[in-house]
Every structure is written in structure tokens, then in C-alpha cells.
N, C-alpha and C. Protein backbone atom coordinates (compact mmCIF):
# COMPACT_ATOMS: atom_id res chain seq x y z
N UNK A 1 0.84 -1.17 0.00
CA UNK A 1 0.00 0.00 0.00
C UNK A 1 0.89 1.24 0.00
N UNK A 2 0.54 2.43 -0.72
CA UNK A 2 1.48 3.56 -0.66
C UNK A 2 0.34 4.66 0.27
N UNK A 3 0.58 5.80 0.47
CA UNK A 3 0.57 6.65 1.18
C UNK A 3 -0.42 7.34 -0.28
N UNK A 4 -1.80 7.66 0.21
CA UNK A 4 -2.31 8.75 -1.00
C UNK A 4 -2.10 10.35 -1.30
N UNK A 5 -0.74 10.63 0.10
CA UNK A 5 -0.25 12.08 -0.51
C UNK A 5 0.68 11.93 -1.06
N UNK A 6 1.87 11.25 -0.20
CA UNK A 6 3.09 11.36 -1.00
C UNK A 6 3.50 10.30 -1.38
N UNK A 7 2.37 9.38 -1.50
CA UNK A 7 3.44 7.58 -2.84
C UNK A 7 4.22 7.17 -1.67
N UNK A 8 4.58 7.30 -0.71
CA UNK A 8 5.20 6.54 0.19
C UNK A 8 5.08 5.04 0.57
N UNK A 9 5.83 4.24 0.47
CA UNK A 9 5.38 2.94 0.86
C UNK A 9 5.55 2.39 2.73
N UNK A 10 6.08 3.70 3.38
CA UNK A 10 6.23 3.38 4.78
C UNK A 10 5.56 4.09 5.30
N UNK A 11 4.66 2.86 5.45
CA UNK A 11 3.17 3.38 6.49
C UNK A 11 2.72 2.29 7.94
N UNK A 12 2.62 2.70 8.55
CA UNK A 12 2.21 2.47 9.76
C UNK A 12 0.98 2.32 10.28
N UNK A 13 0.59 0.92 10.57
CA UNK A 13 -1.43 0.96 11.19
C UNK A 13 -1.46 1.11 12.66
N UNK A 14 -2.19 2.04 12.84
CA UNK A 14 -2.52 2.90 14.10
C UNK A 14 -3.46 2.49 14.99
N UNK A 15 -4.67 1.63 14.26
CA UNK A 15 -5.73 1.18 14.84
C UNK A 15 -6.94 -0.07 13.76
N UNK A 16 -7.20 -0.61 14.45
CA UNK A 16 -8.11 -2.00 13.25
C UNK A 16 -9.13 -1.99 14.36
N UNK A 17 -10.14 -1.75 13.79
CA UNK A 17 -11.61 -2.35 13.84
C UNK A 17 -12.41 -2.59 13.02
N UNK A 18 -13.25 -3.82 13.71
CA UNK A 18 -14.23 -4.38 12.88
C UNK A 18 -15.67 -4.01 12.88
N UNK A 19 -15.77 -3.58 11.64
CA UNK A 19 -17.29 -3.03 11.25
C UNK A 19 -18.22 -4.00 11.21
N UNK A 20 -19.58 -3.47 11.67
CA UNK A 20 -21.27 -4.21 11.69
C UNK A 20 -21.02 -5.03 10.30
N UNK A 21 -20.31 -4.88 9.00
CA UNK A 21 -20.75 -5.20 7.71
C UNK A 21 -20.38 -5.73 6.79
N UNK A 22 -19.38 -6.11 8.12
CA UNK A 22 -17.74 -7.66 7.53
C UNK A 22 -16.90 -6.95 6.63
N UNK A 23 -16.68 -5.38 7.44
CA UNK A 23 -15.09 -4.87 6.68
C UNK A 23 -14.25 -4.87 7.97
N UNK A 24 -13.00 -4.53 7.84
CA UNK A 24 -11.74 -3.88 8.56
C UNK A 24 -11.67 -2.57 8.42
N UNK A 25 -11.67 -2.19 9.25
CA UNK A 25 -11.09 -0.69 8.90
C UNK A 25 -9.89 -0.50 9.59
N UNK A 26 -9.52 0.24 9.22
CA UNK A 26 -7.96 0.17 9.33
C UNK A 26 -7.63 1.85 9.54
N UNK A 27 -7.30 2.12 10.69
CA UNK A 27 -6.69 3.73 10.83
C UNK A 27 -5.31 3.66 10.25
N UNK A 28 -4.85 4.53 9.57
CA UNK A 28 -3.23 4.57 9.42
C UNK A 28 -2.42 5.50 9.26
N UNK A 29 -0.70 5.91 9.21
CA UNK A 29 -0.26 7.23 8.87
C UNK A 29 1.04 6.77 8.40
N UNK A 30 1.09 7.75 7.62
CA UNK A 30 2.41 7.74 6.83
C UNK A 30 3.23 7.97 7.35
N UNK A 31 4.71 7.72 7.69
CA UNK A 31 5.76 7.64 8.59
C UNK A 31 6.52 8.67 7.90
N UNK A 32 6.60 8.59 6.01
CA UNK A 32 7.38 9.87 5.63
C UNK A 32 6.67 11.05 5.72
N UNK A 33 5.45 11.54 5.75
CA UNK A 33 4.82 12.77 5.49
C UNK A 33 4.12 13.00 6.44
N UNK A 34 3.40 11.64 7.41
CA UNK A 34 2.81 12.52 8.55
C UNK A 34 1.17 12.21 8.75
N UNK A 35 0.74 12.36 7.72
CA UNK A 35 -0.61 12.40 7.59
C UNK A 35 -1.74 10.56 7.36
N UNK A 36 -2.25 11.39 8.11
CA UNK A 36 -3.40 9.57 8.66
C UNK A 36 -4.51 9.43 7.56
N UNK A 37 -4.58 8.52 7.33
CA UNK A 37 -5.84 8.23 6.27
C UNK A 37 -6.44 6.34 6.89
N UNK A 38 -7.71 6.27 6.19
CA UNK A 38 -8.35 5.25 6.49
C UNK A 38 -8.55 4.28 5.35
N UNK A 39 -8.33 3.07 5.86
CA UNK A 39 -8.55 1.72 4.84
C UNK A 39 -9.60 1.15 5.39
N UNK A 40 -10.41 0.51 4.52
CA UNK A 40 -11.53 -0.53 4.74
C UNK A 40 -10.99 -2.15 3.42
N UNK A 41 -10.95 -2.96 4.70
CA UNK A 41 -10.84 -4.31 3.86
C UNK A 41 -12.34 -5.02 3.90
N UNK A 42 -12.52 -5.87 2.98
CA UNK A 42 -13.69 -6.54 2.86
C UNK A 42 -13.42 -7.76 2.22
N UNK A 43 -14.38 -8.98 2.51
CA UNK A 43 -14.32 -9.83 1.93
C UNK A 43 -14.82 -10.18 0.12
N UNK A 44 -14.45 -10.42 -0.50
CA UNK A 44 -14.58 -10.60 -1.92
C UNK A 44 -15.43 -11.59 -2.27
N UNK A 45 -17.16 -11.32 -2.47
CA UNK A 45 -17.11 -12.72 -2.80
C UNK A 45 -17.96 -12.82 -3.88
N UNK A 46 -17.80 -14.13 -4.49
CA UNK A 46 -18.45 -13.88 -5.46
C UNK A 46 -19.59 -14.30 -5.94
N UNK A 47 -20.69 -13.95 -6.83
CA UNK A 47 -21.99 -13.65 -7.19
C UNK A 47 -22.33 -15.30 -8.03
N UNK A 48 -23.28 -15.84 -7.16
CA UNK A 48 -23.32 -17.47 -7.32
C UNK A 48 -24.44 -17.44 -8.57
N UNK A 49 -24.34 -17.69 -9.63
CA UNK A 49 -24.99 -18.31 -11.01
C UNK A 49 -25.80 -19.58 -10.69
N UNK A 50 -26.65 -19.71 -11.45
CA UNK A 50 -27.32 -20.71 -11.52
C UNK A 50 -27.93 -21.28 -12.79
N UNK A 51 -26.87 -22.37 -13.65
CA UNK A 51 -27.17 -22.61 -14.76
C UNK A 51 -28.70 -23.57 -14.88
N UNK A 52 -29.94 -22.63 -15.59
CA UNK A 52 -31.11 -23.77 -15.77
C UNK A 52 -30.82 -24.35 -16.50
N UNK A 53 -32.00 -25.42 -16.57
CA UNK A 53 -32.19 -26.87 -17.48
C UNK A 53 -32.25 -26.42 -18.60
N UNK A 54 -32.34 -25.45 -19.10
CA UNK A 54 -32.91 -24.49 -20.82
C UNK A 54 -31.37 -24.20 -20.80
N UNK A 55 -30.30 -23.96 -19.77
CA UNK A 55 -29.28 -23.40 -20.48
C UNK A 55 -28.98 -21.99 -19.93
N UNK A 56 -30.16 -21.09 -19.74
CA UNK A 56 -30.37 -19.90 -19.25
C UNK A 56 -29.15 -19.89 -17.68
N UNK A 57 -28.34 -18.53 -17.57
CA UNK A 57 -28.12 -18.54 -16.29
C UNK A 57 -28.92 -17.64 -16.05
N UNK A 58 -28.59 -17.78 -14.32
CA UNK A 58 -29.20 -16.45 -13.73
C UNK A 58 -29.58 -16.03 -12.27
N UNK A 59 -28.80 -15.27 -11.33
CA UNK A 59 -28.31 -14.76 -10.13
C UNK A 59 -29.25 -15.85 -9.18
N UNK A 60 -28.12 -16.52 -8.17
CA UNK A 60 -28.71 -17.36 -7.28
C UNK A 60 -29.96 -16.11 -6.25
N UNK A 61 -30.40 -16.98 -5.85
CA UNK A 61 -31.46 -16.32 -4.70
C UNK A 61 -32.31 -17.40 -4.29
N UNK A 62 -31.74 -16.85 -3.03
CA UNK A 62 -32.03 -17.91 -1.84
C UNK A 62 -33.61 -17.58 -1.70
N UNK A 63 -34.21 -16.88 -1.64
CA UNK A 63 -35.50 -16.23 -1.61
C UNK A 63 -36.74 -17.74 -2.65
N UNK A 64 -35.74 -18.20 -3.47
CA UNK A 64 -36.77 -19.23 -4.26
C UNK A 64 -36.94 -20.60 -3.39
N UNK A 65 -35.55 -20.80 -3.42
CA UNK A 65 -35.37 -22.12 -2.13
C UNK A 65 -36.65 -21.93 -1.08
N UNK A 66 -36.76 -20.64 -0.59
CA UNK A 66 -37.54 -20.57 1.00
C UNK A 66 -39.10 -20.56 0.33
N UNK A 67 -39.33 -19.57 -1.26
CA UNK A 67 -40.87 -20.05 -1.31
C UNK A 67 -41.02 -21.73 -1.96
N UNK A 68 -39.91 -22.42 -2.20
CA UNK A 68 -40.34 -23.81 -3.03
C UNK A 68 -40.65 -24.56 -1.59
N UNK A 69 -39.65 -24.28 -0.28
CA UNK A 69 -39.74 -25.03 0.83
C UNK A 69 -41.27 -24.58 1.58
N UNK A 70 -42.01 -23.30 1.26
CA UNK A 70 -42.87 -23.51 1.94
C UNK A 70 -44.29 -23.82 1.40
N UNK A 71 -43.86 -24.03 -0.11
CA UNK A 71 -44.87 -24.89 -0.43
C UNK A 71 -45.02 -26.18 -0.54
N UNK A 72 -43.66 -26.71 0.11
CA UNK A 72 -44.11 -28.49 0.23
C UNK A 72 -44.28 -28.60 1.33
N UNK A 73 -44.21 -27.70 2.47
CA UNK A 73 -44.20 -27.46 3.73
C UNK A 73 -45.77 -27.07 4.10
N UNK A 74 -46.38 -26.88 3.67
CA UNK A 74 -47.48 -26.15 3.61
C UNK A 74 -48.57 -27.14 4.40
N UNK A 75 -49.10 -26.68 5.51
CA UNK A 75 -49.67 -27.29 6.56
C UNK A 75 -49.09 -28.82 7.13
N UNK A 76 -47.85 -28.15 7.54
CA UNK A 76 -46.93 -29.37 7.92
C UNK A 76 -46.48 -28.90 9.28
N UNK A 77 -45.93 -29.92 9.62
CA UNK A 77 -45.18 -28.99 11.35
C UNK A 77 -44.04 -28.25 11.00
N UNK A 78 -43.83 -27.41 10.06
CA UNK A 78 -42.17 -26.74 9.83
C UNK A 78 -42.42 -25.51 9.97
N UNK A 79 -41.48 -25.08 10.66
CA UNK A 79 -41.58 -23.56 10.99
C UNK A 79 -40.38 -22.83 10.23
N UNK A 80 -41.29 -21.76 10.16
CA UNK A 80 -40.43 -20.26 9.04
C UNK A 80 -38.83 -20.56 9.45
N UNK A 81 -38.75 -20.66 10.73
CA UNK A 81 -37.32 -20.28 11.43
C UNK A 81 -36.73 -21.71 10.45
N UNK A 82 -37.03 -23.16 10.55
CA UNK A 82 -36.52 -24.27 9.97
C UNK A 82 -36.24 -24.37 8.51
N UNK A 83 -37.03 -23.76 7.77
CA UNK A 83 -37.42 -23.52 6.54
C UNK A 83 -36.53 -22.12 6.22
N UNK A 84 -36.02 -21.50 6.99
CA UNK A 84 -34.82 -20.37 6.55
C UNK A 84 -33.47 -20.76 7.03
N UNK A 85 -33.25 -21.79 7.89
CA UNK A 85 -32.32 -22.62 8.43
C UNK A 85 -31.96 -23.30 7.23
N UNK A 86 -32.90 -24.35 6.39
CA UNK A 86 -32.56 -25.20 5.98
C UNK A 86 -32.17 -24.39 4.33
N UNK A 87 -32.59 -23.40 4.04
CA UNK A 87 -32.07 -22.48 2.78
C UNK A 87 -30.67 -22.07 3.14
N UNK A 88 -30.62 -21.69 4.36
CA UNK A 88 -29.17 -21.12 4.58
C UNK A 88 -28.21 -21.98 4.24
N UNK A 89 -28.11 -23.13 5.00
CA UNK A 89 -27.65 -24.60 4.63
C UNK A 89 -27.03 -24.76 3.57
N UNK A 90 -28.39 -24.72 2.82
CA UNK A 90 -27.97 -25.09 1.31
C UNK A 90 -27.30 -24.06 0.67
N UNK A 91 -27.56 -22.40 0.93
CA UNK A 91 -26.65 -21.29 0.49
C UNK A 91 -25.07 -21.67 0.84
N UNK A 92 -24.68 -21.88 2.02
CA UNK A 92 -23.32 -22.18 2.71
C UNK A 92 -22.79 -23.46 1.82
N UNK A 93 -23.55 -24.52 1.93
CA UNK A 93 -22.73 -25.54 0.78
C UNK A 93 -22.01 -25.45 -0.70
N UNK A 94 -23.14 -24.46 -0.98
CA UNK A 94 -23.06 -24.00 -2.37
C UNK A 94 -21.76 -22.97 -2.70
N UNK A 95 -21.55 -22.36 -1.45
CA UNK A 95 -20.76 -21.18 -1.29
C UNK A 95 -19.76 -22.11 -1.01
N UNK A 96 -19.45 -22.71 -0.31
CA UNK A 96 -18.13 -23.87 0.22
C UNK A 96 -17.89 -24.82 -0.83
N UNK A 97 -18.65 -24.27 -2.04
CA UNK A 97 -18.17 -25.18 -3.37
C UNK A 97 -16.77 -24.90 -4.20
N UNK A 98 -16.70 -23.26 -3.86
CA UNK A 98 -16.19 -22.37 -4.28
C UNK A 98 -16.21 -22.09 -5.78
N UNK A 99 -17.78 -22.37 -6.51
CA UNK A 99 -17.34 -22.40 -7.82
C UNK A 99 -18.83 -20.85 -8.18
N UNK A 100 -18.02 -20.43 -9.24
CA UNK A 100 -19.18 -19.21 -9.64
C UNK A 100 -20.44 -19.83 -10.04
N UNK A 101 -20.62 -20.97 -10.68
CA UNK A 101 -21.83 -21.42 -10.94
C UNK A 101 -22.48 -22.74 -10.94
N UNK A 102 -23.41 -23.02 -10.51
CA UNK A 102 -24.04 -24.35 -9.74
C UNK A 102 -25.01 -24.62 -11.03
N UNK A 103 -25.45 -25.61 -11.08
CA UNK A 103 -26.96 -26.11 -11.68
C UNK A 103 -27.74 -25.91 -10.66
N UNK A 104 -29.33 -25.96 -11.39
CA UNK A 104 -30.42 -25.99 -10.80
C UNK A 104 -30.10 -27.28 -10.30
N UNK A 105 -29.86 -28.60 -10.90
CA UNK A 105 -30.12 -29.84 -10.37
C UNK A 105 -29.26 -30.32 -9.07
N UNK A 106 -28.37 -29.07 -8.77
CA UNK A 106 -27.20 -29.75 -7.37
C UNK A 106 -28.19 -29.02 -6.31
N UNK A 107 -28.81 -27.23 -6.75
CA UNK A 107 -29.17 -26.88 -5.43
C UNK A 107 -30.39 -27.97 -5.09
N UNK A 108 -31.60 -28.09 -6.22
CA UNK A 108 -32.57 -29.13 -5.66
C UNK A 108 -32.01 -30.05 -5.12
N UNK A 109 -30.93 -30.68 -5.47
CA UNK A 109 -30.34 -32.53 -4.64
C UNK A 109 -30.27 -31.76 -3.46
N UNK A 110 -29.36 -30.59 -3.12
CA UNK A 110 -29.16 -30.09 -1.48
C UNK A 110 -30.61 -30.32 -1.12
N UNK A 111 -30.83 -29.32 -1.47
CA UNK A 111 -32.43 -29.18 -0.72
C UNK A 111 -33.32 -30.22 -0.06
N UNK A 112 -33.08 -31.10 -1.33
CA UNK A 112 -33.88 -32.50 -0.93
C UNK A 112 -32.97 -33.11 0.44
N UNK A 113 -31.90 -33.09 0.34
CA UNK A 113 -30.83 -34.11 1.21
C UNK A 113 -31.48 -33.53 2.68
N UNK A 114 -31.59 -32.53 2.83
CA UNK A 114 -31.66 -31.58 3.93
C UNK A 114 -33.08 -31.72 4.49
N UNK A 115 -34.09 -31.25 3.32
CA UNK A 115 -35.80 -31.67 3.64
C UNK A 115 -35.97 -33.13 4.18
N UNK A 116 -35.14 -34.39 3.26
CA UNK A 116 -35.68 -35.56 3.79
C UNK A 116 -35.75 -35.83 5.57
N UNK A 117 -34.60 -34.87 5.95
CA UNK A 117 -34.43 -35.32 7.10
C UNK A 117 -35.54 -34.20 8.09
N UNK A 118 -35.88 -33.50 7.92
CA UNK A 118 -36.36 -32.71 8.73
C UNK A 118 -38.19 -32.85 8.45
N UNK A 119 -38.82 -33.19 6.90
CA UNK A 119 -40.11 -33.97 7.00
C UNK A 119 -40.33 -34.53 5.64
N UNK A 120 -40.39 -35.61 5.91
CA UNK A 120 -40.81 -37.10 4.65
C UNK A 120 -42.00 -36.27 3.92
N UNK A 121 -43.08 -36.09 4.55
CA UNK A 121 -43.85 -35.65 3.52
C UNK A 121 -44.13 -34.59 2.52
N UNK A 122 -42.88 -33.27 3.41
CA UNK A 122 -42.33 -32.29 2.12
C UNK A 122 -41.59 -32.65 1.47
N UNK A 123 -41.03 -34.03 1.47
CA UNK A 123 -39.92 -34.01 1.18
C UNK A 123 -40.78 -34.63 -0.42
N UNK A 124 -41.83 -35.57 -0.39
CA UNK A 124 -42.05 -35.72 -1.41
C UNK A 124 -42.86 -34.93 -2.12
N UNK A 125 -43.40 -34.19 -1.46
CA UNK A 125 -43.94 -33.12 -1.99
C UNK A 125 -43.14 -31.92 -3.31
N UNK A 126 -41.71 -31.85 -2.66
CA UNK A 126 -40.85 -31.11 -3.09
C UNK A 126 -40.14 -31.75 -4.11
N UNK A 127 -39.67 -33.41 -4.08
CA UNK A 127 -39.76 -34.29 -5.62
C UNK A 127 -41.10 -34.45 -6.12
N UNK A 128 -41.74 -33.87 -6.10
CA UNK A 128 -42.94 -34.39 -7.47
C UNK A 128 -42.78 -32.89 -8.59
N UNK A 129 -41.93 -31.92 -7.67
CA UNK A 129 -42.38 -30.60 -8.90
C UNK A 129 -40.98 -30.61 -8.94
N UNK A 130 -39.88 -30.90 -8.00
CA UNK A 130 -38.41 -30.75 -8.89
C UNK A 130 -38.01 -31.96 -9.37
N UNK A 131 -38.98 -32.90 -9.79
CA UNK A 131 -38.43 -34.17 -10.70
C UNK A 131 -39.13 -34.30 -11.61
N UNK A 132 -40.65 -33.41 -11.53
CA UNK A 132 -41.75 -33.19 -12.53
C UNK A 132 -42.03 -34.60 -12.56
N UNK A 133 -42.66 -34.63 -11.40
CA UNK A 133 -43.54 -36.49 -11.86
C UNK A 133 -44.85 -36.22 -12.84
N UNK A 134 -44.69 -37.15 -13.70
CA UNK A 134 -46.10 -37.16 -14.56
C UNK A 134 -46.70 -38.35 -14.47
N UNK A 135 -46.05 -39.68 -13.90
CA UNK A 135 -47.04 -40.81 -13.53
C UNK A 135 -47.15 -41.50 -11.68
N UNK A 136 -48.02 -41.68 -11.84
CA UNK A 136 -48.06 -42.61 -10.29
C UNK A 136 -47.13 -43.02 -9.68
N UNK A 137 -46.20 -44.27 -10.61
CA UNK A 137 -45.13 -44.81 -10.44
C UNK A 137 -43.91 -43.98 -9.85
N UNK A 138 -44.10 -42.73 -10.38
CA UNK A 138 -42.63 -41.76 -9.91
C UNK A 138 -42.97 -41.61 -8.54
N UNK A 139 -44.22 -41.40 -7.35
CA UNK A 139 -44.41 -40.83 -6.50
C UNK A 139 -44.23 -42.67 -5.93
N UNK A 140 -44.37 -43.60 -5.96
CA UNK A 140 -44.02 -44.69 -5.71
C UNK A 140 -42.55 -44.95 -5.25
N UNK A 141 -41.41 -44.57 -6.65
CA UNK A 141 -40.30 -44.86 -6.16
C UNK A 141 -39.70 -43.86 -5.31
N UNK A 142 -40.17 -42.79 -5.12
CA UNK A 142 -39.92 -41.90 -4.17
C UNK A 142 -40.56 -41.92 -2.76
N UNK A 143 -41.90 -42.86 -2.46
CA UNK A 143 -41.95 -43.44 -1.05
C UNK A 143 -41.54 -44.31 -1.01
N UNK A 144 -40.57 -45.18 -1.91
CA UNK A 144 -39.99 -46.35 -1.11
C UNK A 144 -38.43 -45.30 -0.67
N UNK A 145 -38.08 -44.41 -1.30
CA UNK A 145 -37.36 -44.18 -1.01
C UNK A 145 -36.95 -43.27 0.19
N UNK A 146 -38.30 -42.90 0.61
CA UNK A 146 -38.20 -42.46 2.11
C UNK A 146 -38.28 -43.34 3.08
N UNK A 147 -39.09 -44.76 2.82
CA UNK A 147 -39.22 -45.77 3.64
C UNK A 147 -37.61 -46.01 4.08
């Protein structure tokens, strides 16, 4: 880092605190000229894609996860708080992938992995519209597979 009056590269940090908003700030002063100025560090991160089944990308949002979960959820025992738990979840995995862009078909597998355990009957609720069942048989191999 140089000094923004005089290009100096001998600078000195005076004081670090951490901001409400996941920066550093950083007090500091230039050792050749004198004068204090402020740095803010932040974390870098980056903006998670989501390649659809058409091909289409387009900006993750967790906001879909929580309305798909509360419509298989829907007069079930799951509460808002579980159902924003279990989106977060799946946001953090996705993020611990470290890759810019996911398929639709990995976040649904999270989702599902996560729903089966917390209620069987959203859970099939939530494979019949992200596996698009069109016969009987599909909702079949999916209760044996909660059995």
C-alpha cells in the first residue's frame, strides 16, 4: 500500500476495527509525510450463477429455495425459522463449493438431502415438482425411497 499524498510505501497501522458489515477498517499514517488516512478491507465474494435446465443462467437467490420449501411445507409442522435454516444450509454448501456457478439440479439434490431429514412428507412433496412427476409410479419410487 502507498501513502495517497506522498506515494510513500512506509506506512504504519494505528488502529483496526471491525465493522457491523464484515469490513476492517484500518486507521493509518504515513511515517514519511505525517498524515493519517483510512482503509476498509472486505471480503470478496463472489456472485453465485445458476445454470437452468434451458441453459439460461441467472443470479442465485435464496428467496426461491424458502418459497419452493414452503410450499411443500405447507400445513406441515415446519416452521419459518426451519425452513430459513434449511435455505441457509444449502446457500453455505453452495458457497463452500467455491465455484461461480451451480446447476439448478445440485441446489434441488441439497435441498432435498436436507428436507428428507427434517419432513418425509415435504420431502415428497418437493420431488414431485423438482423431478416433474407425470405418472403414479414416480411418487411410488420416491416413497420407497423415504421408507
Amino acid at each position: 500500500m502507498k501513502c495517497p499524498y506522498c506515494g510513500s510505501e512506509n506506512i504504519k497501522t494505528l488502529e483496526t476495527r471491525d465493522s457491523p458489515d464484515n469490513t476492517i477498517r484500518r486507521r493509518k499514517e504515513c511515517i514519511n509525510c505525517g498524515k493519517r488516512f483510512t482503509t476498509y478491507e472486505y471480503i470478496e465474494t463472489i456472485e453465485l450463477m445458476v445454470k437452468k435446465r434451458d441453459g439460461r443462467l441467472e443470479r442465485f437467490d435464496i428467496n426461491k429455495i424458502i418459497r419452493g420449501l414452503q410450499k411443500a411445507c405447507e400445513k406441515r409442522p415446519v416452521t419459518m425459522e426451519q425452513i430459513h435454516e434449511l435455505a441457509e444450509k444449502v446457500r453455505q454448501e453452495l458457497t463452500a463449493m467455491g465455484r461461480e456457478e451451480v446447476t439448478s439440479q445440485e441446489i434441488g439434490d441439497l435441498v432435498m438431502k436436507h428436507l428428507k431429514r427434517l419432513d418425509r412428507v415435504a420431502y415428497v412433496r418437493f420431488a414431485s415438482v423438482y423431478r416433474r412427476f407425470e405418472e403414479p409410479e414416480d411418487f411410488r419410487r420416491v416413497l420407497q425411497e423415504v421408507r
